[in-house]
C-alpha atoms as a PDB file:
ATOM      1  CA  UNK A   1       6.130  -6.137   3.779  1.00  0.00           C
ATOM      2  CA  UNK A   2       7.250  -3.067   2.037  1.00  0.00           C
ATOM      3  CA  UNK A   3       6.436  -3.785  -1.005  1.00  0.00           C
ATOM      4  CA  UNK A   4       2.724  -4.296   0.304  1.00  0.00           C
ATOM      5  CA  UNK A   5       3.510  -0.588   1.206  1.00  0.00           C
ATOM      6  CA  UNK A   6       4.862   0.005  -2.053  1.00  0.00           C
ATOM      7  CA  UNK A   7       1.948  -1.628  -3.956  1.00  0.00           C
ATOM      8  CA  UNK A   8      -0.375   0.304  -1.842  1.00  0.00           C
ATOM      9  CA  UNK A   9       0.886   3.697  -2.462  1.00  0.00           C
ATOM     10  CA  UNK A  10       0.713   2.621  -5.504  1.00  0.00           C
ATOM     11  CA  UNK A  11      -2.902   2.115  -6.279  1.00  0.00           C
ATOM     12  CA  UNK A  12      -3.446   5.113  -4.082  1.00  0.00           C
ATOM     13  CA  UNK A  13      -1.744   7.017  -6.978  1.00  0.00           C
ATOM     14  CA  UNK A  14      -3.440   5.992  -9.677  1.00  0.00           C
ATOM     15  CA  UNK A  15      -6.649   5.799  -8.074  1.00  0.00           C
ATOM     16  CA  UNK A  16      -6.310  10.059  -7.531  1.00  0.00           C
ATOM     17  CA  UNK A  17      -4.851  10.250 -11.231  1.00  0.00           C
ATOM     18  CA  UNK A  18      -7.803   8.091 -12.732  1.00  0.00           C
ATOM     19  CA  UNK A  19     -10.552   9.656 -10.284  1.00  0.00           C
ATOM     20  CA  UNK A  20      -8.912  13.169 -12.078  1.00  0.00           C
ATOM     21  CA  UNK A  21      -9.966  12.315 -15.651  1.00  0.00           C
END
């Protein structure tokens, strides 16, 4: 289950970071 979390986060991230460029 955390990793789910993990993964999450994750794409979160680079969602903001690519929505940026």
């Amino acid at each position: 289950m955390h990793y789910f979390y993990y993964f999450n986060l994750k794409i979160i991230y680079y969602s903001r970071s690519y929505s940026h460029q």
